[in-house]
PDB file of N, CA and C in Angstrom:
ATOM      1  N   UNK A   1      27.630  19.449   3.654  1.00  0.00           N
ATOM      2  CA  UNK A   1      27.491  20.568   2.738  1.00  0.00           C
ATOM      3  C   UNK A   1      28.687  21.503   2.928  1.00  0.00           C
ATOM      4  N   UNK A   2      29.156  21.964   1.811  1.00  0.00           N
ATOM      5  CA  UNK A   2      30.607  22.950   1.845  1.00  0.00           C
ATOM      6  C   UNK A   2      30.308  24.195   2.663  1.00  0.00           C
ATOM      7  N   UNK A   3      31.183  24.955   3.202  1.00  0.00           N
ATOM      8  CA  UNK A   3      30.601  25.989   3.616  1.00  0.00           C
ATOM      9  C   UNK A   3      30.355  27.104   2.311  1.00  0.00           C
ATOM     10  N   UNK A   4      29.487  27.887   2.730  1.00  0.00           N
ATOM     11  CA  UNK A   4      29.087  29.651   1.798  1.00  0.00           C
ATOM     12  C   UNK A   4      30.638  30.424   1.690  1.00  0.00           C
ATOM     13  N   UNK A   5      30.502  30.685   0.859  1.00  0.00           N
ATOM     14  CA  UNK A   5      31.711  31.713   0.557  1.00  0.00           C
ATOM     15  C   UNK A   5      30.924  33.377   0.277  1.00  0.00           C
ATOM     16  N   UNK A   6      31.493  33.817   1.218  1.00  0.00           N
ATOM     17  CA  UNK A   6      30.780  35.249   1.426  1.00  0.00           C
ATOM     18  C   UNK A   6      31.595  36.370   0.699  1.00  0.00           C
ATOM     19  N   UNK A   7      31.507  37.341   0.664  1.00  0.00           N
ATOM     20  CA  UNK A   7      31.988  38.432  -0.345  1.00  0.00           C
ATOM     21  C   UNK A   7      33.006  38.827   1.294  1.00  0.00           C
ATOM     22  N   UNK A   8      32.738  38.957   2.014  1.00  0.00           N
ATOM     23  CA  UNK A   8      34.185  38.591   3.347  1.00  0.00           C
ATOM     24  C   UNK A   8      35.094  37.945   2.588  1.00  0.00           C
ATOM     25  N   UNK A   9      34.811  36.651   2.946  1.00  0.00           N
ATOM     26  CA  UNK A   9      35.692  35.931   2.460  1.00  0.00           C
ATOM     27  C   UNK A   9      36.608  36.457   1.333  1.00  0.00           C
ATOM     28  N   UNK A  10      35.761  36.644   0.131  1.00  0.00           N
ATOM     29  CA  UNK A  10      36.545  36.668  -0.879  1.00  0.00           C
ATOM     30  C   UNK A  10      37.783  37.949  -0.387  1.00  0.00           C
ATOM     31  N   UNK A  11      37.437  38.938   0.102  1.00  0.00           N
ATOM     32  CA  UNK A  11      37.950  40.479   0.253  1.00  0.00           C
ATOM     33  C   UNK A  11      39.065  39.915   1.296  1.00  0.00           C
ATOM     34  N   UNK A  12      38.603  38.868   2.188  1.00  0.00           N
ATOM     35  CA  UNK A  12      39.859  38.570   2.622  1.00  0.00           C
ATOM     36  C   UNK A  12      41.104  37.558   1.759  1.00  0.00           C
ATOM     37  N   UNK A  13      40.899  37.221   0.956  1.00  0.00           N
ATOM     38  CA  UNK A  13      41.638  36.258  -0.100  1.00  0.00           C
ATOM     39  C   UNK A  13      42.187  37.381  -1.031  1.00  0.00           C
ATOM     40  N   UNK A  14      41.668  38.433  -1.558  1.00  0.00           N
ATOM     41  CA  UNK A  14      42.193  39.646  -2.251  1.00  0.00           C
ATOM     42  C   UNK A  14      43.091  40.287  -1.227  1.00  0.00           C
ATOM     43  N   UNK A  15      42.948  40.624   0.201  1.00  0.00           N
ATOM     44  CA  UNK A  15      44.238  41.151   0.621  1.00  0.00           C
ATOM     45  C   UNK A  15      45.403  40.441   0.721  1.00  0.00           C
ATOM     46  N   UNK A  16      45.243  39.434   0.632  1.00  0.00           N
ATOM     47  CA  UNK A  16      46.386  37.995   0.901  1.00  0.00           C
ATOM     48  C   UNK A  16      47.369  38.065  -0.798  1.00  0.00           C
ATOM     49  N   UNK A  17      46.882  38.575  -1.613  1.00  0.00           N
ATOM     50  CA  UNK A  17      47.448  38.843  -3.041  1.00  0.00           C
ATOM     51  C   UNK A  17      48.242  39.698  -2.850  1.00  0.00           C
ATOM     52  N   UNK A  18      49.626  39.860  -3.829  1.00  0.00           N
ATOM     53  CA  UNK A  18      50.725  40.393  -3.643  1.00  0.00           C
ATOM     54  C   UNK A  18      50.797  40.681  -5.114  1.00  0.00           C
ATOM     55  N   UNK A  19      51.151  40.302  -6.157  1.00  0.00           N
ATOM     56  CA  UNK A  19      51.304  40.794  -7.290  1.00  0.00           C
ATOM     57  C   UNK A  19      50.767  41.269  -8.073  1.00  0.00           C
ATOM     58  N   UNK A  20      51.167  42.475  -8.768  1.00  0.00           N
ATOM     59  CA  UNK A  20      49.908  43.584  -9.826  1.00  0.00           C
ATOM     60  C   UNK A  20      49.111  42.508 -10.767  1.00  0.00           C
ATOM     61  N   UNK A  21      49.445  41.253 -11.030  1.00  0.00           N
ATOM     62  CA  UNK A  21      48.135  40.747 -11.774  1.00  0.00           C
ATOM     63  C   UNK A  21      47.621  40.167 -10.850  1.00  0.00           C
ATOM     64  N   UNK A  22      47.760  39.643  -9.894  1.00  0.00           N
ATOM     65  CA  UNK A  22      46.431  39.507  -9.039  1.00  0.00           C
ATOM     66  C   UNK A  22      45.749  40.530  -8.833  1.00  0.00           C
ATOM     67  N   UNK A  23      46.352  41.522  -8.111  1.00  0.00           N
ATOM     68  CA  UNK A  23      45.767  42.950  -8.068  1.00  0.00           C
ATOM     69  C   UNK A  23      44.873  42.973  -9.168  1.00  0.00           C
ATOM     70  N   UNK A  24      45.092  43.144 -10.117  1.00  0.00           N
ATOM     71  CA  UNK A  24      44.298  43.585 -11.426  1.00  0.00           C
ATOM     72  C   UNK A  24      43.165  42.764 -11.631  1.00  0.00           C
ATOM     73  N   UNK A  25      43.418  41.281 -11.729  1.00  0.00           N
ATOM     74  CA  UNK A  25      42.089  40.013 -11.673  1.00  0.00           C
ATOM     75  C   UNK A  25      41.441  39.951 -10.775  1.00  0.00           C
ATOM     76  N   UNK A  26      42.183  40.490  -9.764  1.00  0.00           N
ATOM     77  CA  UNK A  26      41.458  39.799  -8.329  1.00  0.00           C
ATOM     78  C   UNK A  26      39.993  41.546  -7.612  1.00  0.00           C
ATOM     79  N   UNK A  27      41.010  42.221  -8.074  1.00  0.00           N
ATOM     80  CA  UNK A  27      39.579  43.210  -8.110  1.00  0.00           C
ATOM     81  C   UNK A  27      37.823  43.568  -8.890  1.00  0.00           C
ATOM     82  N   UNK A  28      38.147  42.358  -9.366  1.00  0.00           N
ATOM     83  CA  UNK A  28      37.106  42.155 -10.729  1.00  0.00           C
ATOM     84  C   UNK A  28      36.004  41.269  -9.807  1.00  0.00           C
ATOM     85  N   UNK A  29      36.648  39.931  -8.944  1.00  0.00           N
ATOM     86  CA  UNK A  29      36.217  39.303  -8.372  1.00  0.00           C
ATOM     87  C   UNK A  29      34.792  39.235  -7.530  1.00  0.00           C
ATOM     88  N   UNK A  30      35.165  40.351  -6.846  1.00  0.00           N
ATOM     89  CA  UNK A  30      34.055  40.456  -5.845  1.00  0.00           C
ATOM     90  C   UNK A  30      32.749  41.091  -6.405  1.00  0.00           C
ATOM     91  N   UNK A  31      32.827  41.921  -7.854  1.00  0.00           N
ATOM     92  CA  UNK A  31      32.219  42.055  -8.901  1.00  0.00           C
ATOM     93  C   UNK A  31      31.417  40.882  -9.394  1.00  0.00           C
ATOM     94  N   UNK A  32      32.078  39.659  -9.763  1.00  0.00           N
ATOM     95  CA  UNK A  32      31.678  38.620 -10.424  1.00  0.00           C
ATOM     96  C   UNK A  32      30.982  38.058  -9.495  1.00  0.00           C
ATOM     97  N   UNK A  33      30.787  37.598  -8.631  1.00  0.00           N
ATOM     98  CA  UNK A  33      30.858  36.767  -7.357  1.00  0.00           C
ATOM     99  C   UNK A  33      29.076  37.552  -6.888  1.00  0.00           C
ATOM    100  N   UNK A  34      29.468  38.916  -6.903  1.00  0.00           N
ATOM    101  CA  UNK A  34      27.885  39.752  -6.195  1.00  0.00           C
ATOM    102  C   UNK A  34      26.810  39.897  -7.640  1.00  0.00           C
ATOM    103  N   UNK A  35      27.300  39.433  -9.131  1.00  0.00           N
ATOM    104  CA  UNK A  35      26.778  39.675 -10.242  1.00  0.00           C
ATOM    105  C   UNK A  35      26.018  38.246 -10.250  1.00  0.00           C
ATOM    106  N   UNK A  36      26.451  37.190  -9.899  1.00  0.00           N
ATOM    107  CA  UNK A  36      26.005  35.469  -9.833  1.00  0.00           C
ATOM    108  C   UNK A  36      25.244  35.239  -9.004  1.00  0.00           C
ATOM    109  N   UNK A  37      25.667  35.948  -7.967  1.00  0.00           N
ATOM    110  CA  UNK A  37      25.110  35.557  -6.606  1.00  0.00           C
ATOM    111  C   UNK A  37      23.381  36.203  -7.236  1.00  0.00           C
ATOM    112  N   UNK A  38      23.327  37.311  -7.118  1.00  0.00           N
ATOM    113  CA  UNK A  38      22.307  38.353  -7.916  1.00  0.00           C
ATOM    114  C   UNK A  38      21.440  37.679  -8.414  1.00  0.00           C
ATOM    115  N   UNK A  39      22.189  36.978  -9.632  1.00  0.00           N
ATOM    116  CA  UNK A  39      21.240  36.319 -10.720  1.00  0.00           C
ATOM    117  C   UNK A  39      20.462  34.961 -10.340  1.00  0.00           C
ATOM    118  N   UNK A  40      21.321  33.971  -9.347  1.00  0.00           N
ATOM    119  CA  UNK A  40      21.371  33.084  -9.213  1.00  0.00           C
ATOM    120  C   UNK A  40      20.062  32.784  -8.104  1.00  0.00           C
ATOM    121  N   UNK A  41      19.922  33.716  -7.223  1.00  0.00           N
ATOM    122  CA  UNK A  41      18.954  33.838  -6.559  1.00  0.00           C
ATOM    123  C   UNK A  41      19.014  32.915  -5.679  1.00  0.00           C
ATOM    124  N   UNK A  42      20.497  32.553  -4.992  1.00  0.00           N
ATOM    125  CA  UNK A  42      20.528  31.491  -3.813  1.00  0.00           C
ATOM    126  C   UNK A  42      21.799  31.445  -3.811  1.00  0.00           C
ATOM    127  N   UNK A  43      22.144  30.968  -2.699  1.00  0.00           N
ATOM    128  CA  UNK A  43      23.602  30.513  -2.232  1.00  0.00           C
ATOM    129  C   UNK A  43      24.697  29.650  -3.381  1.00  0.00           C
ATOM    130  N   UNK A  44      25.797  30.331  -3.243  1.00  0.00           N
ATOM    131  CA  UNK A  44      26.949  29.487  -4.156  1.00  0.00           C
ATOM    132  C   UNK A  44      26.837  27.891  -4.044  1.00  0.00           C
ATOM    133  N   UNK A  45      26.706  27.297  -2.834  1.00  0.00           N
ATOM    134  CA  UNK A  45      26.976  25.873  -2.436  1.00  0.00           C
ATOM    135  C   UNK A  45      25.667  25.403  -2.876  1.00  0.00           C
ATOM    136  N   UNK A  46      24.493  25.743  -3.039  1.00  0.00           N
ATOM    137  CA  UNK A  46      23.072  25.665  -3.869  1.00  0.00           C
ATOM    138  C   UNK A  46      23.759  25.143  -5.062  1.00  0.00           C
ATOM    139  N   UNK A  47      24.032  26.028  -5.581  1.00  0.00           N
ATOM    140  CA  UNK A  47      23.903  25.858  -7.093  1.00  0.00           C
ATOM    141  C   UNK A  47      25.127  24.757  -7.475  1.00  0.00           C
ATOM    142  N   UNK A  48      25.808  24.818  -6.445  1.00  0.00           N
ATOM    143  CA  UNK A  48      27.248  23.818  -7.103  1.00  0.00           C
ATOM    144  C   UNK A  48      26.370  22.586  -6.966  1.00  0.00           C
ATOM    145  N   UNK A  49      25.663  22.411  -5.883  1.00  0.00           N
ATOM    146  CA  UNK A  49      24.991  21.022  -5.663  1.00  0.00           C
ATOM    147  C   UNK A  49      24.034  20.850  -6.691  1.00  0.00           C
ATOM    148  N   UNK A  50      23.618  21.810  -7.216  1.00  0.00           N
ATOM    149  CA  UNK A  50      22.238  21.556  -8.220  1.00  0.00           C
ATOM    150  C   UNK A  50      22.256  21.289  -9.501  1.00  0.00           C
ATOM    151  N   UNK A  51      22.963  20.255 -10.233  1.00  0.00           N
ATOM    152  CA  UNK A  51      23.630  19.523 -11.008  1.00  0.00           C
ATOM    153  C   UNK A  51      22.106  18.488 -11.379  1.00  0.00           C
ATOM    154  N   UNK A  52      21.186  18.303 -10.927  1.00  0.00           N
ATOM    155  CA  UNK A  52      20.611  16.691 -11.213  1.00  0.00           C
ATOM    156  C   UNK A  52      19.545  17.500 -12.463  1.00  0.00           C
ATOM    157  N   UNK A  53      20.034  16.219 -13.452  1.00  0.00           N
ATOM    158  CA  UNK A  53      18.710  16.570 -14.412  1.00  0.00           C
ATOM    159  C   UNK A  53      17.345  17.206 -14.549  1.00  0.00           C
ATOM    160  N   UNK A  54      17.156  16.527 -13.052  1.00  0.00           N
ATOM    161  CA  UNK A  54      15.397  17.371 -12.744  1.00  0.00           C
ATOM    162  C   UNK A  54      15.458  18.649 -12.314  1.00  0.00           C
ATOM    163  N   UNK A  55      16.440  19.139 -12.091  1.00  0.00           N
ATOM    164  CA  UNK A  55      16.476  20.706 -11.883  1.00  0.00           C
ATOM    165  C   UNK A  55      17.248  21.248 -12.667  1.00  0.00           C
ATOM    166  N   UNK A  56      16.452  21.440 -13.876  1.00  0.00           N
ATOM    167  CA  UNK A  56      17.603  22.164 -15.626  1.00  0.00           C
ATOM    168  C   UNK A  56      17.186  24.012 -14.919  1.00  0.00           C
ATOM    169  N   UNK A  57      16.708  24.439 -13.749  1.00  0.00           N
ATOM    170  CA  UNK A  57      16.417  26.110 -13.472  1.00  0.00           C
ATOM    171  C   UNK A  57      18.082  25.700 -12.313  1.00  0.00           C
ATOM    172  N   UNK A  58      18.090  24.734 -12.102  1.00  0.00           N
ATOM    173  CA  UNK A  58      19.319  25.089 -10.777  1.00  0.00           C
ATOM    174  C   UNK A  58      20.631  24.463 -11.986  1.00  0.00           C
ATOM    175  N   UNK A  59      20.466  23.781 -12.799  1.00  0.00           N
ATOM    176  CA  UNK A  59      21.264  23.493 -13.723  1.00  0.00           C
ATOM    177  C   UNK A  59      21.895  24.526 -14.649  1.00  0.00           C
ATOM    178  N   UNK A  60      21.267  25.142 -14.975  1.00  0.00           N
ATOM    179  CA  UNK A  60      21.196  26.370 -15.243  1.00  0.00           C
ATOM    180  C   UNK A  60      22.059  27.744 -14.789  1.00  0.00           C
ATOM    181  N   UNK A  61      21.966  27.854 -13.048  1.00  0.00           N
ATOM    182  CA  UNK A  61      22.070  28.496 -12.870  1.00  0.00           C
ATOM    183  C   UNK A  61      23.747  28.104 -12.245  1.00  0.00           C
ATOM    184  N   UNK A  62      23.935  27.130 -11.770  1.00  0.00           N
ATOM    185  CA  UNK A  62      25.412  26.443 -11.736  1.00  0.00           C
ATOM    186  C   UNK A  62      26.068  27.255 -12.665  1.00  0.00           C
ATOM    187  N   UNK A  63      25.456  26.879 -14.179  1.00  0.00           N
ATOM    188  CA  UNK A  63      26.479  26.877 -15.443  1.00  0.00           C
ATOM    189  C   UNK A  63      26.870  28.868 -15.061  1.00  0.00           C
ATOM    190  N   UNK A  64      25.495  29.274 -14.756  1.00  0.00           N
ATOM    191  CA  UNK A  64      26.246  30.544 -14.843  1.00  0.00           C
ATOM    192  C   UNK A  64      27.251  30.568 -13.756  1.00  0.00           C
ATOM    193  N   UNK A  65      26.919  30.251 -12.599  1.00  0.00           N
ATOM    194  CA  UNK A  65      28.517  30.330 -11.701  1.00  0.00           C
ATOM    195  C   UNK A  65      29.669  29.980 -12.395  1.00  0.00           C
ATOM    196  N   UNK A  66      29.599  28.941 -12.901  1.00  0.00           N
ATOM    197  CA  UNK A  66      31.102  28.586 -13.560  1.00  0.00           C
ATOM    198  C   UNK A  66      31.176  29.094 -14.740  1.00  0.00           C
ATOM    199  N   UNK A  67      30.531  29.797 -15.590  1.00  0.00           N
ATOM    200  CA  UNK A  67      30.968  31.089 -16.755  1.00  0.00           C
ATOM    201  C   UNK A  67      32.003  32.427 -15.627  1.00  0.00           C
ATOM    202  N   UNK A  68      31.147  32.408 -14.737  1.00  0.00           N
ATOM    203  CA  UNK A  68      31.448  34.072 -13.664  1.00  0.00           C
ATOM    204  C   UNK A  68      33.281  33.454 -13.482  1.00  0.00           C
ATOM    205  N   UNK A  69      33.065  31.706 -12.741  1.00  0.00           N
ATOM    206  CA  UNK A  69      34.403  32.031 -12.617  1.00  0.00           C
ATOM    207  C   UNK A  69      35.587  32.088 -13.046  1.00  0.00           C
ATOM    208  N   UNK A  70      35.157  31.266 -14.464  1.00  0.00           N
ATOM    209  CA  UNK A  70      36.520  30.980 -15.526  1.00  0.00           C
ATOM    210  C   UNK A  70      36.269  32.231 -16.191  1.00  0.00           C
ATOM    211  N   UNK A  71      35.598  33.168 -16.050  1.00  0.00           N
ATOM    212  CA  UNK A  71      35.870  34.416 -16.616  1.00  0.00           C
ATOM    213  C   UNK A  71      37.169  34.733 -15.568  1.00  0.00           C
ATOM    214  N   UNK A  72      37.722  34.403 -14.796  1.00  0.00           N
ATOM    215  CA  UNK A  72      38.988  34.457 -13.808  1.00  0.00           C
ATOM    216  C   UNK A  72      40.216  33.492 -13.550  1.00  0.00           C
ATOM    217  N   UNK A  73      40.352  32.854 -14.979  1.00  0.00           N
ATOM    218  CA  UNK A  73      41.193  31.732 -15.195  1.00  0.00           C
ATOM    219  C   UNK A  73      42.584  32.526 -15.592  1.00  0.00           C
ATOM    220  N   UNK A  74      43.560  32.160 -15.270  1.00  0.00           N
ATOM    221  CA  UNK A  74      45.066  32.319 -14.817  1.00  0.00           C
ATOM    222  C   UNK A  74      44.838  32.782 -16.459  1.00  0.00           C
ATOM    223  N   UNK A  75      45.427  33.600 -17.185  1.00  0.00           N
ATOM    224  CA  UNK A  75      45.876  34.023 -18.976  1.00  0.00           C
ATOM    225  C   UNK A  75      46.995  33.218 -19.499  1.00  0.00           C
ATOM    226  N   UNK A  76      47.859  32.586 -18.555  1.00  0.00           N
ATOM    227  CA  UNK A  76      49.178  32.308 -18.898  1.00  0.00           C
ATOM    228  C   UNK A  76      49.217  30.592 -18.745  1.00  0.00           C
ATOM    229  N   UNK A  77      48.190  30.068 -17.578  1.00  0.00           N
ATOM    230  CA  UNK A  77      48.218  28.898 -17.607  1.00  0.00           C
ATOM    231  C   UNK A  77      47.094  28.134 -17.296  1.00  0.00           C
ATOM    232  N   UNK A  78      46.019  29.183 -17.382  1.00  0.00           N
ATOM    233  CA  UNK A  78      44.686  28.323 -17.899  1.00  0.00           C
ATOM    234  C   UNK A  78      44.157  27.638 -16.287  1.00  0.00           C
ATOM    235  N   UNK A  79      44.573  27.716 -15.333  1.00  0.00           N
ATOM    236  CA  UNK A  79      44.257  27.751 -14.221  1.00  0.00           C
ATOM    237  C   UNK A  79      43.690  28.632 -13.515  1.00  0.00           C
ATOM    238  N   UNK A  80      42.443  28.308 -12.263  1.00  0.00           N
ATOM    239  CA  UNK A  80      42.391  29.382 -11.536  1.00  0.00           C
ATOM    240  C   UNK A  80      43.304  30.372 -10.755  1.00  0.00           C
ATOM    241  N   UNK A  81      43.008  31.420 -10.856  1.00  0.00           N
ATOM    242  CA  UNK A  81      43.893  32.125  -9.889  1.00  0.00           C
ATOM    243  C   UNK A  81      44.063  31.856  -8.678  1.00  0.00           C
ATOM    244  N   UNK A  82      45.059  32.540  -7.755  1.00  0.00           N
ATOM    245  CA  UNK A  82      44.836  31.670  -6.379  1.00  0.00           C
ATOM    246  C   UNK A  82      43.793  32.681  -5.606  1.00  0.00           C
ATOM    247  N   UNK A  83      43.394  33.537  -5.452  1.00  0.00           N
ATOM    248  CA  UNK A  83      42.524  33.976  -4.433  1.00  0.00           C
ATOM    249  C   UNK A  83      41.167  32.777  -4.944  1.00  0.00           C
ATOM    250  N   UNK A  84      40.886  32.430  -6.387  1.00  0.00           N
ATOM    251  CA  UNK A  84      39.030  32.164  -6.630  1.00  0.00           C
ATOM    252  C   UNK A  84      39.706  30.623  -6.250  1.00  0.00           C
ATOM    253  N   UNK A  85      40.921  29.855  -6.618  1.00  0.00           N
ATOM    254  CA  UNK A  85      41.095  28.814  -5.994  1.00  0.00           C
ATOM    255  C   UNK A  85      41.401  28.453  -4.445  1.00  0.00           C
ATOM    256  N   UNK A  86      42.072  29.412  -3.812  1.00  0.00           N
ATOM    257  CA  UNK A  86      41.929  29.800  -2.353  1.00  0.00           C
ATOM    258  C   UNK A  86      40.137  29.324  -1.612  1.00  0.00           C
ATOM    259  N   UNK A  87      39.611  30.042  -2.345  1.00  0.00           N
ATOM    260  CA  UNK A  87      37.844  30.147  -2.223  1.00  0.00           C
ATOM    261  C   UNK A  87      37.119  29.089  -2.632  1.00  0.00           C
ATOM    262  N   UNK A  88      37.542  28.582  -3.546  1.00  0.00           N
ATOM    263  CA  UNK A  88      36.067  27.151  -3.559  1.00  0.00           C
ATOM    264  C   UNK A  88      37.119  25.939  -3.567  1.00  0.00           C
ATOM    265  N   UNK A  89      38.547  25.969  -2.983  1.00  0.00           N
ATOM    266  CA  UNK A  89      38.832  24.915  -2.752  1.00  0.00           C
ATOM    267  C   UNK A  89      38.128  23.707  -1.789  1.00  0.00           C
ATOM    268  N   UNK A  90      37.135  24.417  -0.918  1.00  0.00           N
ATOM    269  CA  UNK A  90      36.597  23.580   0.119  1.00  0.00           C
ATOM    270  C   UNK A  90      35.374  22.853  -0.813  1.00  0.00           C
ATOM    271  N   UNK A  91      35.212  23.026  -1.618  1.00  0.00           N
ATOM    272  CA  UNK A  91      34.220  22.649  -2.674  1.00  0.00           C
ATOM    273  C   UNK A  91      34.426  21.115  -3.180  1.00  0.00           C
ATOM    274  N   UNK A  92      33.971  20.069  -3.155  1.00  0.00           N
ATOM    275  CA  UNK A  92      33.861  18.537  -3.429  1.00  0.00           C
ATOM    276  C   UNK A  92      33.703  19.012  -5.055  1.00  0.00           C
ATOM    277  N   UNK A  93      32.453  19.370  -4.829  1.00  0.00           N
ATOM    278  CA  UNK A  93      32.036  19.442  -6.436  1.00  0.00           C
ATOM    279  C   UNK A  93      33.371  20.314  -7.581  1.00  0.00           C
ATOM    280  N   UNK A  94      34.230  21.246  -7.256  1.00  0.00           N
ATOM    281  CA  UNK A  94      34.876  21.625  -8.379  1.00  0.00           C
ATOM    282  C   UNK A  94      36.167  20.830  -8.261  1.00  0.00           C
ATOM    283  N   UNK A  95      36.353  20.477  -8.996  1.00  0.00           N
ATOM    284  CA  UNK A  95      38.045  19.837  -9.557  1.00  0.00           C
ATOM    285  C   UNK A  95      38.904  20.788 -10.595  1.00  0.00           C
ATOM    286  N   UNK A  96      39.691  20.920  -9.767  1.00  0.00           N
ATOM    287  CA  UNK A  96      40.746  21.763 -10.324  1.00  0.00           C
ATOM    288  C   UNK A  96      42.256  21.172 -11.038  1.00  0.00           C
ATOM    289  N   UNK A  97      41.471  20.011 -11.769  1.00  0.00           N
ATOM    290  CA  UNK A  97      42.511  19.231 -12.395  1.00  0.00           C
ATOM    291  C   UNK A  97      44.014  18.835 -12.593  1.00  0.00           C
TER     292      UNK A  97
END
């Protein structure tokens, strides 16, 4: 199982940012991240795993993680940014194409 990505974490991946548009995207982050988490009512690595047909409530709730995070996709090249790719790179389940 991947490890949890904690709102630590993320705050440490936001100081590691250097340029005013990270700055600018990357403060939104920990916003998005405590808004999913919220809704989702369980751990990030939960819901990435909870993909199987018989669970359309954890199916469900995946899709909202991955709305939260491509609401944080690069403007210029359609990629994640690097702090949210920094962060669920340890992740099997996302492909970052």
């Amino acid at each position: 199982m991947p490890d949890l990505i904690s709102l630590a974490d993320i705050k440490a991946a936001l100081r590691r940012t250097s340029t005013s548009e990270d700055s600018r995207i990357s403060g939104l982050i920990p916003q998005a991240v405590s808004i999913a988490q919220r809704v989702m009512g369980r751990s990030i690595a939960d819901a990435m795993d909870a993909t199987e047909i018989d669970d359309p409530e954890g199916a469900m709730k995946s899709a909202l993680l991955m709305i939260s995070i491509n609401l944080y996709l690069h403007p210029e090249t359609g990629g994640l940014t690097d702090p949210v790719r920094d962060l669920l790179g340890s992740f099997s389940t996302v492909s970052f194409g």
